[in-house]
N, C-alpha and C. Protein backbone atom coordinates (compact mmCIF):
# COMPACT_ATOMS: atom_id res chain seq x y z
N UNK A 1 -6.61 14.24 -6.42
CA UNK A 1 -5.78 14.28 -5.23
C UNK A 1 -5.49 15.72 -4.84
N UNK A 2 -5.70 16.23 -3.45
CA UNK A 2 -5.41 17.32 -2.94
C UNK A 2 -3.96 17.73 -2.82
N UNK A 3 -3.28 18.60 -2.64
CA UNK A 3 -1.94 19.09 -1.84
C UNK A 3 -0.87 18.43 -2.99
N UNK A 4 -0.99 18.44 -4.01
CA UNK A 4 -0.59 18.48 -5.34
C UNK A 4 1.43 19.46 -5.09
N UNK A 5 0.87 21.14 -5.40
CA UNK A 5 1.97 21.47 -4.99
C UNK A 5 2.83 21.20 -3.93
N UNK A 6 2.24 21.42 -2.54
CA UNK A 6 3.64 20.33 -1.48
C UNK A 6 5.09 19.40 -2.22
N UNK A 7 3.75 18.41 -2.72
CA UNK A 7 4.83 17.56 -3.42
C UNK A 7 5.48 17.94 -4.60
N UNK A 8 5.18 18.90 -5.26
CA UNK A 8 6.19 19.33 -6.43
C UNK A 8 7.32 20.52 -5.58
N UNK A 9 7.18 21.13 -5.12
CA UNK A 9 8.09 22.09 -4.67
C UNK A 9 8.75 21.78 -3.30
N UNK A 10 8.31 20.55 -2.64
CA UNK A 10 9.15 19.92 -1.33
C UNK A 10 9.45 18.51 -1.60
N UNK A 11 10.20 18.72 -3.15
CA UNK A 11 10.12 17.19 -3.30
C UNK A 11 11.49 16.16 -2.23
N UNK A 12 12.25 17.06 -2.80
CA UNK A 12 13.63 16.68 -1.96
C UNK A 12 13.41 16.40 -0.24
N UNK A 13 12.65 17.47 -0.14
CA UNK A 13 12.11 17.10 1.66
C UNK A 13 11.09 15.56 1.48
N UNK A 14 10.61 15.85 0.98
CA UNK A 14 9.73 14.29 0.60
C UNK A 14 10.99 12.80 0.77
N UNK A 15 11.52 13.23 -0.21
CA UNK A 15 12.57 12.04 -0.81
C UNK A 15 13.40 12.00 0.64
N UNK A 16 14.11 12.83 1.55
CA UNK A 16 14.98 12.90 2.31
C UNK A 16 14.20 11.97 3.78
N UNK A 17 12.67 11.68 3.85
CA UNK A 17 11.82 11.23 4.57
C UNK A 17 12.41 10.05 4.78
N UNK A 18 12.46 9.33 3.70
CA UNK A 18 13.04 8.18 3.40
C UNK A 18 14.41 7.51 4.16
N UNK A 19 15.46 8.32 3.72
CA UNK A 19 16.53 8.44 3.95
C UNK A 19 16.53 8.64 5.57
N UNK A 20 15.96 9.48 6.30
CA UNK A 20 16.26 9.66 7.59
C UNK A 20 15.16 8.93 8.84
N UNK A 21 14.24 7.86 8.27
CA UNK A 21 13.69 7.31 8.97
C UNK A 21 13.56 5.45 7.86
N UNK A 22 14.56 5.40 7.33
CA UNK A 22 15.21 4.10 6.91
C UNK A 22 14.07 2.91 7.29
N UNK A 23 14.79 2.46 8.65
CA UNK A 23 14.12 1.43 9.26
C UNK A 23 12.27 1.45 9.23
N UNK A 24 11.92 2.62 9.14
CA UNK A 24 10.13 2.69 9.42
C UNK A 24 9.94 2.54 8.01
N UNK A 25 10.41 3.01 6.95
CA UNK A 25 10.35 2.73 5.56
C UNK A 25 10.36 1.46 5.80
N UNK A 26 11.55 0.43 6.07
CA UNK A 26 11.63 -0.58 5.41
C UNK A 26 10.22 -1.41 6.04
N UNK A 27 10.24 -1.08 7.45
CA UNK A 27 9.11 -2.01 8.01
C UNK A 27 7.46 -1.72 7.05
N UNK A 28 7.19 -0.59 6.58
CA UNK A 28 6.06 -0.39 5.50
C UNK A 28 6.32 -1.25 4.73
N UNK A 29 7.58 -0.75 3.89
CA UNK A 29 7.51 -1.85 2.72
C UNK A 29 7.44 -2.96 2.73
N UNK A 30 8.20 -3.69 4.20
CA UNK A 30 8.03 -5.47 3.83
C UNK A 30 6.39 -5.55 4.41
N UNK A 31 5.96 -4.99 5.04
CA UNK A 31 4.67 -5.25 5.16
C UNK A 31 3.53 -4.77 3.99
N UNK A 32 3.84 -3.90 3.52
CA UNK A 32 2.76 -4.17 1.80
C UNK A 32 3.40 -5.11 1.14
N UNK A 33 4.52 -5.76 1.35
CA UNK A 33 4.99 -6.71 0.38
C UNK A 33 4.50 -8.29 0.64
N UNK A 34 4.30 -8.08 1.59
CA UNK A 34 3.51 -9.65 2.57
C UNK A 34 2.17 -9.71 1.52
N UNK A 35 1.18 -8.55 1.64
CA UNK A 35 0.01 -8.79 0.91
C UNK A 35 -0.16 -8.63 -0.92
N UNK A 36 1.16 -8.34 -1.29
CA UNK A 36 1.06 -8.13 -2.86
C UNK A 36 1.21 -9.31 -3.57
N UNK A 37 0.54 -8.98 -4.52
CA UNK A 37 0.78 -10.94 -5.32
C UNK A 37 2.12 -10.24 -6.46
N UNK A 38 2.82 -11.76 -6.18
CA UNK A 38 4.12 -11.80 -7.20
C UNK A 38 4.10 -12.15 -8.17
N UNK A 39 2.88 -12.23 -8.85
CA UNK A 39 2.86 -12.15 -10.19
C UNK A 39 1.38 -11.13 -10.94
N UNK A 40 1.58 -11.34 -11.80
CA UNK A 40 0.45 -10.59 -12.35
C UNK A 40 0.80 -8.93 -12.52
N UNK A 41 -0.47 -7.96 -13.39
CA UNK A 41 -0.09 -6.94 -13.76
C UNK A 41 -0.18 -6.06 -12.93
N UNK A 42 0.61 -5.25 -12.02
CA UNK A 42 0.38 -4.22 -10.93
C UNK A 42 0.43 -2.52 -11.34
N UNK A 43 -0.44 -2.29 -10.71
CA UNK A 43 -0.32 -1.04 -10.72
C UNK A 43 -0.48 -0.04 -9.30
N UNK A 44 0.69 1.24 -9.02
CA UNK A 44 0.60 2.02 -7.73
C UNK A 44 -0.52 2.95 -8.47
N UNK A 45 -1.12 3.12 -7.32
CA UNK A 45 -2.06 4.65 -7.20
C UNK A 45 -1.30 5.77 -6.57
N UNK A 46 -1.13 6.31 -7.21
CA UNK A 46 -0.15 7.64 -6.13
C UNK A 46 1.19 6.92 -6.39
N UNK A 47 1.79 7.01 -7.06
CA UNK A 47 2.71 6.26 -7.37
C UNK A 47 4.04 7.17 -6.50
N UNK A 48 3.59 8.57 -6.26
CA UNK A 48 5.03 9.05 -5.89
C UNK A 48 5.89 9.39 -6.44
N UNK A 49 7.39 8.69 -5.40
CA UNK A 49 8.68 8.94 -6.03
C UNK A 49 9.16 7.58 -6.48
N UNK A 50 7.87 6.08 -6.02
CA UNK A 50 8.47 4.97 -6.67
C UNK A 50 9.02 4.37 -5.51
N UNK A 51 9.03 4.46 -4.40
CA UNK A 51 9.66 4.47 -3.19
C UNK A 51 9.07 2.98 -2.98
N UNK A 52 7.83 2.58 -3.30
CA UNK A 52 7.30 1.64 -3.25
C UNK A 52 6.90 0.43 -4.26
N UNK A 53 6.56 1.11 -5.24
CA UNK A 53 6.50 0.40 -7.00
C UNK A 53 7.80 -0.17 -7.41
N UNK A 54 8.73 -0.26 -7.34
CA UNK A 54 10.41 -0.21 -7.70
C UNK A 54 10.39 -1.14 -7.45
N UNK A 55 10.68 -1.21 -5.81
CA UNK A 55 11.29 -2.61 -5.23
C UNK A 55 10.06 -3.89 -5.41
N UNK A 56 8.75 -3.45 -4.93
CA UNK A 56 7.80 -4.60 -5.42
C UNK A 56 7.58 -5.17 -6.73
N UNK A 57 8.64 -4.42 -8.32
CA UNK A 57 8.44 -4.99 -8.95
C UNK A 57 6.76 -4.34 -9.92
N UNK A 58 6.36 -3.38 -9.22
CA UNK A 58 5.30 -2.91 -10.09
C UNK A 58 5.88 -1.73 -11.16
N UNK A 59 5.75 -1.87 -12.01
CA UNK A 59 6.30 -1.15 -13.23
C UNK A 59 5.30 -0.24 -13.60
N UNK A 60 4.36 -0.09 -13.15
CA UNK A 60 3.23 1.18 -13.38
C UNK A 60 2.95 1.71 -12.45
N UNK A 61 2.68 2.85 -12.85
CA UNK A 61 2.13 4.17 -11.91
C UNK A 61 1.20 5.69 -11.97
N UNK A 62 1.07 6.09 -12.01
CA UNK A 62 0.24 7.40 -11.83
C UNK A 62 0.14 8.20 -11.07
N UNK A 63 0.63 9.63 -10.38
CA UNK A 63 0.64 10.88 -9.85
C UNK A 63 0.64 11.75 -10.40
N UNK A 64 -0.68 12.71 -9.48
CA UNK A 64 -1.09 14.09 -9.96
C UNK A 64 0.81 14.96 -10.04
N UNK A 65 1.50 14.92 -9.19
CA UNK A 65 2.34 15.18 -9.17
C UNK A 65 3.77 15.27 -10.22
N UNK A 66 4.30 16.57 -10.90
CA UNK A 66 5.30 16.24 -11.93
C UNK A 66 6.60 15.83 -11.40
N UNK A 67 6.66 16.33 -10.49
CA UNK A 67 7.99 16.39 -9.42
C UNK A 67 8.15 14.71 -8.92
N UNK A 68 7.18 14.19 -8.54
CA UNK A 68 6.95 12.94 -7.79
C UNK A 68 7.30 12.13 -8.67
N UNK A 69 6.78 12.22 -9.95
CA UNK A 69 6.86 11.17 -11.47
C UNK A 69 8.28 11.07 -11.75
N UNK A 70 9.07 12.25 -11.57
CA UNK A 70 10.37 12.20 -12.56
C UNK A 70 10.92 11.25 -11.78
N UNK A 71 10.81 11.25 -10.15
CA UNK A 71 12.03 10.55 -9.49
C UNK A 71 11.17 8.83 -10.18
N UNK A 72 10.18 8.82 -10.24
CA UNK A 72 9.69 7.47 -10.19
C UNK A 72 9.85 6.65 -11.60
N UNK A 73 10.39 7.86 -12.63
CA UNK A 73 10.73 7.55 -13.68
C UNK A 73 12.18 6.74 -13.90
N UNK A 74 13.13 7.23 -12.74
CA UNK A 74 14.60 7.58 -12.47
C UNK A 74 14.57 5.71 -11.95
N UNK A 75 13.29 5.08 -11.43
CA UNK A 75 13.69 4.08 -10.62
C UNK A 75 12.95 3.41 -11.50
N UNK A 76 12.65 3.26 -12.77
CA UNK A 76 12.41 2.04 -13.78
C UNK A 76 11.02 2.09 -14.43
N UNK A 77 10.00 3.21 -13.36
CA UNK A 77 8.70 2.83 -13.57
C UNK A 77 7.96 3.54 -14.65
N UNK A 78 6.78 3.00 -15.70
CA UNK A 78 6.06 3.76 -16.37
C UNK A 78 5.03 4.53 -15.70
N UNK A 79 5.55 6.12 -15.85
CA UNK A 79 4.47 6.48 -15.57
C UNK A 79 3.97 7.67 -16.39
N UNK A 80 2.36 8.02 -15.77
CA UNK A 80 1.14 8.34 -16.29
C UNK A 80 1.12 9.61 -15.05
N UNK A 81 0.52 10.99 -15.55
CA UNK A 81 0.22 12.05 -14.79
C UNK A 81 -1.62 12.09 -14.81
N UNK A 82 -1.95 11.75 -13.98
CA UNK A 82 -3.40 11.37 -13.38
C UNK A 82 -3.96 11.77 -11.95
N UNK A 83 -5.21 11.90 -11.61
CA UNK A 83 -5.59 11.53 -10.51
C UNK A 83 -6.39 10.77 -10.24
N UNK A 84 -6.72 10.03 -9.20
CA UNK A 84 -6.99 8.39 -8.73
C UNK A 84 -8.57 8.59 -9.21
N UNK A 85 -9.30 9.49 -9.17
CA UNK A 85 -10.67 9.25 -9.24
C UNK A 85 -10.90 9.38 -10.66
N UNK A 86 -9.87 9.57 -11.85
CA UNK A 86 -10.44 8.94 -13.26
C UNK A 86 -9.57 8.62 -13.89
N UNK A 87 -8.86 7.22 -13.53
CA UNK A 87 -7.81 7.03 -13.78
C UNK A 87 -7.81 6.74 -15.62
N UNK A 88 -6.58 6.71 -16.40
CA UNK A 88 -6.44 6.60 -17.47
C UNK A 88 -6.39 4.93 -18.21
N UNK A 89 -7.14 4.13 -17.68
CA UNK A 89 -6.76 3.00 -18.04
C UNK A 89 -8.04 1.92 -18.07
N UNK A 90 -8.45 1.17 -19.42
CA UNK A 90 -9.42 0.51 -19.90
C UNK A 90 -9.90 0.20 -18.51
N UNK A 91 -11.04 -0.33 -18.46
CA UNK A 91 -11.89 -1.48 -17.51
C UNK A 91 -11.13 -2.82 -17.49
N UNK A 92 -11.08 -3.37 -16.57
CA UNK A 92 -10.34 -4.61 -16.21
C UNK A 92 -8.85 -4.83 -16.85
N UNK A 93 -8.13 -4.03 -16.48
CA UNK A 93 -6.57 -3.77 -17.08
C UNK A 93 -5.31 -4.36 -16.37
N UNK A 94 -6.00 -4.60 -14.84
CA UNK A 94 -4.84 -5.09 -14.23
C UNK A 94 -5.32 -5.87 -12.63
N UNK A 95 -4.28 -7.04 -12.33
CA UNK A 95 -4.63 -7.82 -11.82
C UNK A 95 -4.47 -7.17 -10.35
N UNK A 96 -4.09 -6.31 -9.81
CA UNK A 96 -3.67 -5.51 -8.56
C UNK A 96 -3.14 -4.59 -8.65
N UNK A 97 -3.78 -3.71 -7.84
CA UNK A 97 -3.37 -2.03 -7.40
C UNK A 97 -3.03 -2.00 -6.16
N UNK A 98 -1.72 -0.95 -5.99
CA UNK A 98 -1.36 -0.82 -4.75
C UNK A 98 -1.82 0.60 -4.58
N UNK A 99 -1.74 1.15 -3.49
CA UNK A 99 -2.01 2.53 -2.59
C UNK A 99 -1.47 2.81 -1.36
N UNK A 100 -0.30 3.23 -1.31
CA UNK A 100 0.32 3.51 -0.17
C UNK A 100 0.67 4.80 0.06
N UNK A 101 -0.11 5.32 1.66
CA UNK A 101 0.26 6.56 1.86
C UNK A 101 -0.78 7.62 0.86
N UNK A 102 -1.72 7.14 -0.14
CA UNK A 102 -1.98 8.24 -0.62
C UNK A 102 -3.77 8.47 -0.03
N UNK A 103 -4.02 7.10 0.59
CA UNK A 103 -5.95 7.61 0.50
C UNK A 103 -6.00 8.66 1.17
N UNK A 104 -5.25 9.20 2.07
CA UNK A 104 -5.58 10.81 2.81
C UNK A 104 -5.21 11.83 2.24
N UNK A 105 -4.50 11.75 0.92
CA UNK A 105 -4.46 12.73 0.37
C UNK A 105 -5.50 12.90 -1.23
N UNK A 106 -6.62 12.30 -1.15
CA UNK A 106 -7.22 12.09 -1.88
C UNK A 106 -8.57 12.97 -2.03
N UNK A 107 -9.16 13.36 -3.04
CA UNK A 107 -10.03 14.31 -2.71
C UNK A 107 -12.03 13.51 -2.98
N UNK A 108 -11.58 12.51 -3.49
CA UNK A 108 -12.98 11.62 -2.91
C UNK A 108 -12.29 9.86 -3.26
N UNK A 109 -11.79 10.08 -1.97
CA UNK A 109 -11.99 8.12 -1.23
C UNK A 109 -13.15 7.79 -2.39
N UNK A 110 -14.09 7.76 -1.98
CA UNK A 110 -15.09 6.26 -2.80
C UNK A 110 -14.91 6.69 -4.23
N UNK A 111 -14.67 7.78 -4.81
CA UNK A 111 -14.94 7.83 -6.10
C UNK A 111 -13.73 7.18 -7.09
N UNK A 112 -12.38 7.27 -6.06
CA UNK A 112 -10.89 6.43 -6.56
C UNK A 112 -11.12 5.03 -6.24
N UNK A 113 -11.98 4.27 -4.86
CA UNK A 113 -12.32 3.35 -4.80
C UNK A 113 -12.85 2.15 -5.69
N UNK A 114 -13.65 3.42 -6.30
CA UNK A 114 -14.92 2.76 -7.36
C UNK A 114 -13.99 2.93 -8.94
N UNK A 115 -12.71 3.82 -9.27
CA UNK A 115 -12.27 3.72 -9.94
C UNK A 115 -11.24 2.33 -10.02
N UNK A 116 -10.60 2.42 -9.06
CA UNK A 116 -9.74 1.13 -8.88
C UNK A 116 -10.77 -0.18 -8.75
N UNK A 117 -11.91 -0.10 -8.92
CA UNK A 117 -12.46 -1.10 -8.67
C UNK A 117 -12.55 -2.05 -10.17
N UNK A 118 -12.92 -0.68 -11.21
CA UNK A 118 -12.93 -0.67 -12.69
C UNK A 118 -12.26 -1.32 -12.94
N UNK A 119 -10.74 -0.96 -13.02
CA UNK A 119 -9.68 -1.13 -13.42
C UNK A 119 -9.01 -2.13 -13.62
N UNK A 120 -9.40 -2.99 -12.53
CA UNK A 120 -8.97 -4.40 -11.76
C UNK A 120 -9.90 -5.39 -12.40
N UNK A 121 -9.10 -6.69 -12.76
CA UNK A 121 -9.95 -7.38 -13.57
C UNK A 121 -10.49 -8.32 -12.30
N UNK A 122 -11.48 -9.04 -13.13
CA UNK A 122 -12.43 -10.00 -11.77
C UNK A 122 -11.36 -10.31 -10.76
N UNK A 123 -11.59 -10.53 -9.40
CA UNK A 123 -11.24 -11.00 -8.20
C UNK A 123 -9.74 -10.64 -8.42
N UNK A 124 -9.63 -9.29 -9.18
CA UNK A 124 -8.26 -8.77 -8.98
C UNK A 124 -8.34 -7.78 -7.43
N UNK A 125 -7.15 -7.47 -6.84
CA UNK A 125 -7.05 -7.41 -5.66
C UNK A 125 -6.81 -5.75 -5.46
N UNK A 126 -6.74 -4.99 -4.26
CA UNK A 126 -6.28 -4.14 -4.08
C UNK A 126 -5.31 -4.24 -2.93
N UNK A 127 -4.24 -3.20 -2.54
CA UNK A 127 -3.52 -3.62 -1.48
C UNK A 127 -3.35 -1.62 -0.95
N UNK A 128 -3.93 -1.68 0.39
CA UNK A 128 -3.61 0.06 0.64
C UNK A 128 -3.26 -0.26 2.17
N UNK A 129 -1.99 0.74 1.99
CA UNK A 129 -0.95 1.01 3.16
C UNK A 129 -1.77 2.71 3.73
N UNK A 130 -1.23 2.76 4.77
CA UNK A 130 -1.63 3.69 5.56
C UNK A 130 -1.70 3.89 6.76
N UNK A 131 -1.66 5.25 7.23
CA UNK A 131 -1.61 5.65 9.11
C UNK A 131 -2.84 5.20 9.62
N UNK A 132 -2.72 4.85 10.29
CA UNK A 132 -3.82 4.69 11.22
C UNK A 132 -4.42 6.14 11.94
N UNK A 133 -5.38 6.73 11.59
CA UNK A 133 -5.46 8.15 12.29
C UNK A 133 -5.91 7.92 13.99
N UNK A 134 -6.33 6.53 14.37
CA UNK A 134 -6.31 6.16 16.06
C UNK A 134 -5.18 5.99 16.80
N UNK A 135 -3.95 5.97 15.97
CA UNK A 135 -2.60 5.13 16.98
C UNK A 135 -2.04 6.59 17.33
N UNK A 136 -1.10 6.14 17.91
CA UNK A 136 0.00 7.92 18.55
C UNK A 136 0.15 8.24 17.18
N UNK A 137 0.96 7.85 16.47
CA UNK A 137 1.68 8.20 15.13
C UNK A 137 0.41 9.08 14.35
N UNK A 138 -0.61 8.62 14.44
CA UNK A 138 -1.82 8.87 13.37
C UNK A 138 -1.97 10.38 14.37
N UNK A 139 -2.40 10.80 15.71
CA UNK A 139 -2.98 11.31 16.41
C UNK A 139 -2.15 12.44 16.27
N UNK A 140 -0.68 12.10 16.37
CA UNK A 140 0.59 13.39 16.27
C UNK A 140 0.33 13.94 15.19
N UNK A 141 0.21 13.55 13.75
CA UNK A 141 0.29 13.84 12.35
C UNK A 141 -1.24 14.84 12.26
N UNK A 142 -2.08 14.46 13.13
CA UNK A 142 -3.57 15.16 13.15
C UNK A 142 -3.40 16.31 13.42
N UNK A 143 -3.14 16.35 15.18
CA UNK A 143 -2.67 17.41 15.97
C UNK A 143 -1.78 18.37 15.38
N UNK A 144 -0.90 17.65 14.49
CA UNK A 144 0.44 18.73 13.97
C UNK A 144 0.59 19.14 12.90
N UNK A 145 -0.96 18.41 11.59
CA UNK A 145 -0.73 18.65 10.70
C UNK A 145 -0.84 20.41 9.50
N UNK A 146 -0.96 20.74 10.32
CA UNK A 146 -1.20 22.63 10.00
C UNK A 146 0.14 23.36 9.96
N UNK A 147 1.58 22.06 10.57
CA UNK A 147 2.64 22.48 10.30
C UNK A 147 3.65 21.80 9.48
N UNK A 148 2.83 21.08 8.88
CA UNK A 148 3.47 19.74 8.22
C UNK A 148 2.66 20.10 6.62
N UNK A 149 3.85 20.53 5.53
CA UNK A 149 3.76 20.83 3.91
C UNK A 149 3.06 19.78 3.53
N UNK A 150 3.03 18.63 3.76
CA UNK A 150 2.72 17.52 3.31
C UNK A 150 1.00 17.45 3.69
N UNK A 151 1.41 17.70 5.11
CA UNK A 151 -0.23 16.89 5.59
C UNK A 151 -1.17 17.88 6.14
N UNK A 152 -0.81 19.12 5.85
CA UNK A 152 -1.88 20.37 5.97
C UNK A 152 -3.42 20.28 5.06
N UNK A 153 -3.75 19.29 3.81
CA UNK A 153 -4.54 19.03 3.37
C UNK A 153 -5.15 17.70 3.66
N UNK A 154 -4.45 16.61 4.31
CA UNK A 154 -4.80 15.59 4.59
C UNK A 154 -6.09 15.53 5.20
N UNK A 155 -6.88 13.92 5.09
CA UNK A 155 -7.50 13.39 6.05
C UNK A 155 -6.94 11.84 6.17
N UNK A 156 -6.69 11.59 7.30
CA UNK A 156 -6.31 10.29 7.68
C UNK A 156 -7.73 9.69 8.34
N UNK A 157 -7.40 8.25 8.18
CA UNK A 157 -8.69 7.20 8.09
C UNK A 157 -7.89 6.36 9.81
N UNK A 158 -9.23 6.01 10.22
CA UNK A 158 -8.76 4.40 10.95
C UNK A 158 -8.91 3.19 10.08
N UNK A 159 -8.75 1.90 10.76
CA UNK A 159 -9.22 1.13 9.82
C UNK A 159 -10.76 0.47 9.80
N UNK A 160 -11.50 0.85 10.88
CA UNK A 160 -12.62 0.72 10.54
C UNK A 160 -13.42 1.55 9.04
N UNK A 161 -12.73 2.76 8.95
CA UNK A 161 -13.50 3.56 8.00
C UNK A 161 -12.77 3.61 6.55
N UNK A 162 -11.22 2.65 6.69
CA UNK A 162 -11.55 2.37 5.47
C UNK A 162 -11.88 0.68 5.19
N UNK A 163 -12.19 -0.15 6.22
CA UNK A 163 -12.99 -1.45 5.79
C UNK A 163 -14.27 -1.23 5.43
N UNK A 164 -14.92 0.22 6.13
CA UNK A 164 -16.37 0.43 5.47
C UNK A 164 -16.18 0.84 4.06
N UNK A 165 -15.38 1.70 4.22
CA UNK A 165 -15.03 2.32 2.38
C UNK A 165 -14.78 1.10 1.53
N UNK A 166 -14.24 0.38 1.72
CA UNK A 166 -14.11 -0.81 0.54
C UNK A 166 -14.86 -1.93 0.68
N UNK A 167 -16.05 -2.16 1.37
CA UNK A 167 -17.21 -2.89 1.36
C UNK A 167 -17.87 -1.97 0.35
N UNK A 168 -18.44 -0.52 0.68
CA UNK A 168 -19.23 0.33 -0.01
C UNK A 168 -18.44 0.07 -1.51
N UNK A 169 -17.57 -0.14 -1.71
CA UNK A 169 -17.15 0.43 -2.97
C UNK A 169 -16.93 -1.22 -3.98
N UNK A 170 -17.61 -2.50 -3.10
CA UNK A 170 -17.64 -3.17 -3.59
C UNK A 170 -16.45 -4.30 -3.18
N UNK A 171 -15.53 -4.35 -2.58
CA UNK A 171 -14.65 -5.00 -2.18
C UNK A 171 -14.46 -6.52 -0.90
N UNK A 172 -13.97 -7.15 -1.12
CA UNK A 172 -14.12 -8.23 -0.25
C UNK A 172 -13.57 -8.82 0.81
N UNK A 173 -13.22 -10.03 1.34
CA UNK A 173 -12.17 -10.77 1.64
C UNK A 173 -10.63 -9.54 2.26
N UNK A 174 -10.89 -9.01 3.46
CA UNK A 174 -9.83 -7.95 3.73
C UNK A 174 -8.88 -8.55 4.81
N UNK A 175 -7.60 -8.77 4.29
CA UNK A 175 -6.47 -9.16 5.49
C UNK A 175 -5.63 -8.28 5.56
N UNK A 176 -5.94 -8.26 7.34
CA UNK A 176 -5.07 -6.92 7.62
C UNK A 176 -3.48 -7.56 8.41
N UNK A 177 -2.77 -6.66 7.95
CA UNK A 177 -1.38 -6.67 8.89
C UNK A 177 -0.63 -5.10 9.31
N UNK A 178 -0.59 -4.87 10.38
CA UNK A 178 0.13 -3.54 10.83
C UNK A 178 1.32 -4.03 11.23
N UNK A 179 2.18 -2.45 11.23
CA UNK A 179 3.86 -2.88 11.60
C UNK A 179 3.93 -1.33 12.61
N UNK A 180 5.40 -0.31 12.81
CA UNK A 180 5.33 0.82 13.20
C UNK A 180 4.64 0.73 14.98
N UNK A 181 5.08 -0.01 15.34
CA UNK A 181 4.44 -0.28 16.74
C UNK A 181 5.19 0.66 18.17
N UNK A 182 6.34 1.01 17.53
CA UNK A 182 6.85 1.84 18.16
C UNK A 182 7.32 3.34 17.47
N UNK A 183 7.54 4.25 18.53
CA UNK A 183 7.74 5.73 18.10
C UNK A 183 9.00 5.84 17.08
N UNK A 184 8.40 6.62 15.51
CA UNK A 184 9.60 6.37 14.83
C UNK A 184 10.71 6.88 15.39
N UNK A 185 10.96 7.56 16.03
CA UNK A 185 12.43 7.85 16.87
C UNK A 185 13.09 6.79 17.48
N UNK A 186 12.40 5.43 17.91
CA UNK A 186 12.75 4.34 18.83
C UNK A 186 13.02 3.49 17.96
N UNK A 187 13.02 3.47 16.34
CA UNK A 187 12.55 2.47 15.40
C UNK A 187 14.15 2.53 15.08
N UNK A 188 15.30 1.00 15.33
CA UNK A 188 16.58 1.68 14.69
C UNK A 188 16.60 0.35 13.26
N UNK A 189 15.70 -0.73 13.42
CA UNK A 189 15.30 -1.80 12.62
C UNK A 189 14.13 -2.17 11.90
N UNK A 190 14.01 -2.23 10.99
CA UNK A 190 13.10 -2.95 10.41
C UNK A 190 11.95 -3.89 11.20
N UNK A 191 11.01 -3.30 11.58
CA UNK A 191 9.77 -4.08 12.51
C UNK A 191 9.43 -5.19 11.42
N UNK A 192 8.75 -6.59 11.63
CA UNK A 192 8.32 -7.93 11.13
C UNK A 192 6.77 -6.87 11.17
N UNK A 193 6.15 -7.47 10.12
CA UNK A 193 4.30 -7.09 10.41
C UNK A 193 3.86 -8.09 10.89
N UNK A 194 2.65 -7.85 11.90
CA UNK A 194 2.39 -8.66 12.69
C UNK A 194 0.74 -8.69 12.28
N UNK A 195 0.28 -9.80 12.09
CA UNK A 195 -1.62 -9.41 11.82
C UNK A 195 -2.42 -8.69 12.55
N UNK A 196 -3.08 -8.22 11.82
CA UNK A 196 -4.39 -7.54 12.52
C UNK A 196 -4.20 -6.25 12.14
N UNK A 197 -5.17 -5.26 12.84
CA UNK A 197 -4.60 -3.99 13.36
C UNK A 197 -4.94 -3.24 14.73
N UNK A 198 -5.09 -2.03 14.91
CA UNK A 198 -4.80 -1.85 16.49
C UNK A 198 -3.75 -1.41 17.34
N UNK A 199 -2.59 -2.29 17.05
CA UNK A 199 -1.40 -1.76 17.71
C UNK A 199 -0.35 -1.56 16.83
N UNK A 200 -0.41 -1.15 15.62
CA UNK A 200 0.52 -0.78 15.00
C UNK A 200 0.14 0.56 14.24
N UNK A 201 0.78 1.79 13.82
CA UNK A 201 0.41 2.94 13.10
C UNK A 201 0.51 2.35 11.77
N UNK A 202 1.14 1.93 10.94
CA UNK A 202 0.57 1.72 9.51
C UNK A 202 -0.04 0.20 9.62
N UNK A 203 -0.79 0.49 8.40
CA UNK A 203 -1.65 -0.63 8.83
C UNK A 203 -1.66 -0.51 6.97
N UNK A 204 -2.05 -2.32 6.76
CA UNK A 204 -1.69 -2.40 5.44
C UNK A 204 -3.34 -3.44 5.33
N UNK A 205 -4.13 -3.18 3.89
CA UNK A 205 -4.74 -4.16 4.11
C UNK A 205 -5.14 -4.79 2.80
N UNK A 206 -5.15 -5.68 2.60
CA UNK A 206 -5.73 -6.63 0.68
C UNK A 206 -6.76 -6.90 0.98
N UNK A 207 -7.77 -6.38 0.03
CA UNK A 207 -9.00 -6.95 -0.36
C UNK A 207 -9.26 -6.76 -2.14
N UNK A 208 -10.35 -7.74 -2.02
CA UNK A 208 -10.33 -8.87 -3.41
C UNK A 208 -11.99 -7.81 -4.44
N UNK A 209 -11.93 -7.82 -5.42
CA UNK A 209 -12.92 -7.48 -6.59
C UNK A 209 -13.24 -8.54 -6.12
N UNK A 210 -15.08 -8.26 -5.33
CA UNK A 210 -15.99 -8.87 -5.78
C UNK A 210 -16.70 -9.42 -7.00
């Protein structure tokens, strides 16, 4: 994973993200929470600050990040200091991986692809949240990202290119749901996810180990 330091030395700006855009948080989260299975062994990729692993109930995690781990430690979760493309954990270890927010900060998509693919036991699932780099939201973060600590290393995906990425990497059966349909400044509630994608900036999608 790229842009490593950002997140150790702007962690508090990270964490405060949260806090001051509430409602667009929550609408992410109930929408990766629509596609996660409620049972079975989970694991986050990019685990963060836990912002996401916590409340879904996934108790594992992994970030390149030391800064990111402690808070994620603080909110219940085990974690592991890793990066996504060799992750630390047997072949077929767990029944679903989540990924939110991190495939653009990743420094090879297919090679974490093909790792999470490992990892996941038969017709175990993956679930990855993310901007849409076609919607306003995605297009602003492009345009602006040379001033933004966070996303000066980024690449953001549409969702065509990452439904090609997880065909290539072996993946199946993909249901999509986006939420974020309006400008987070306009956002004072929690958006419902609505299927598909297209008109929403995050866009969440599950697909299945072939």
């Amino acid at each position: 994973m790229s842009a490593i330091s950002p997140f150790d030395a702007f962690h508090e700006r990270y964490e405060a993200w949260f806090v001051n855009h509430e409602a667009a948080y929550w609408s992410e989260l109930l929408a990766v929470r629509a596609l996660t299975p409620l049972t079975g062994l989970g694991l986050e990729i990019g685990v963060g600050s836990g912002r996401f692993a916590a409340p879904l109930g996934i108790r594992i995690g992994f970030d390149p990040s030391a800064a990111m781990l402690s808070y994620a430690a603080c909110r219940g979760i085990a974690v592991v200091r890793s990066v996504a493309e060799a992750m630390p954990f047997r072949t077929g270890s767990f029944d679903f991986a989540l990924n939110v927010t991190t495939i653009c900060f990743l420094d090879d998509v297919k090679a974490a692809l093909v790792e999470t693919y490992r990892v996941l036991k038969p017709a175990g699932q993956l679930i990855i949240g993310f901007i849409d780099r076609t919607s306003a939201l995605g297009e602003q973060y492009e345009t602006h990202k040379s001033e933004n600590v966070f996303y000066q290393a980024a690449t953001f995906f549409s969702a065509e290119e990452v439904a090609d990425l997880l065909k290539e990497s072996g993946f199946s059966a993909q249901v999509w749901i986006q939420t974020l349909t309006h400008p987070l400044s306009q956002i004072r509630d929690p958006e419902p996810a609505q299927p598909g994608s297209g008109r929403g900036a995050f866009l969440a999608v599950r697909a299945t180990k072939s």
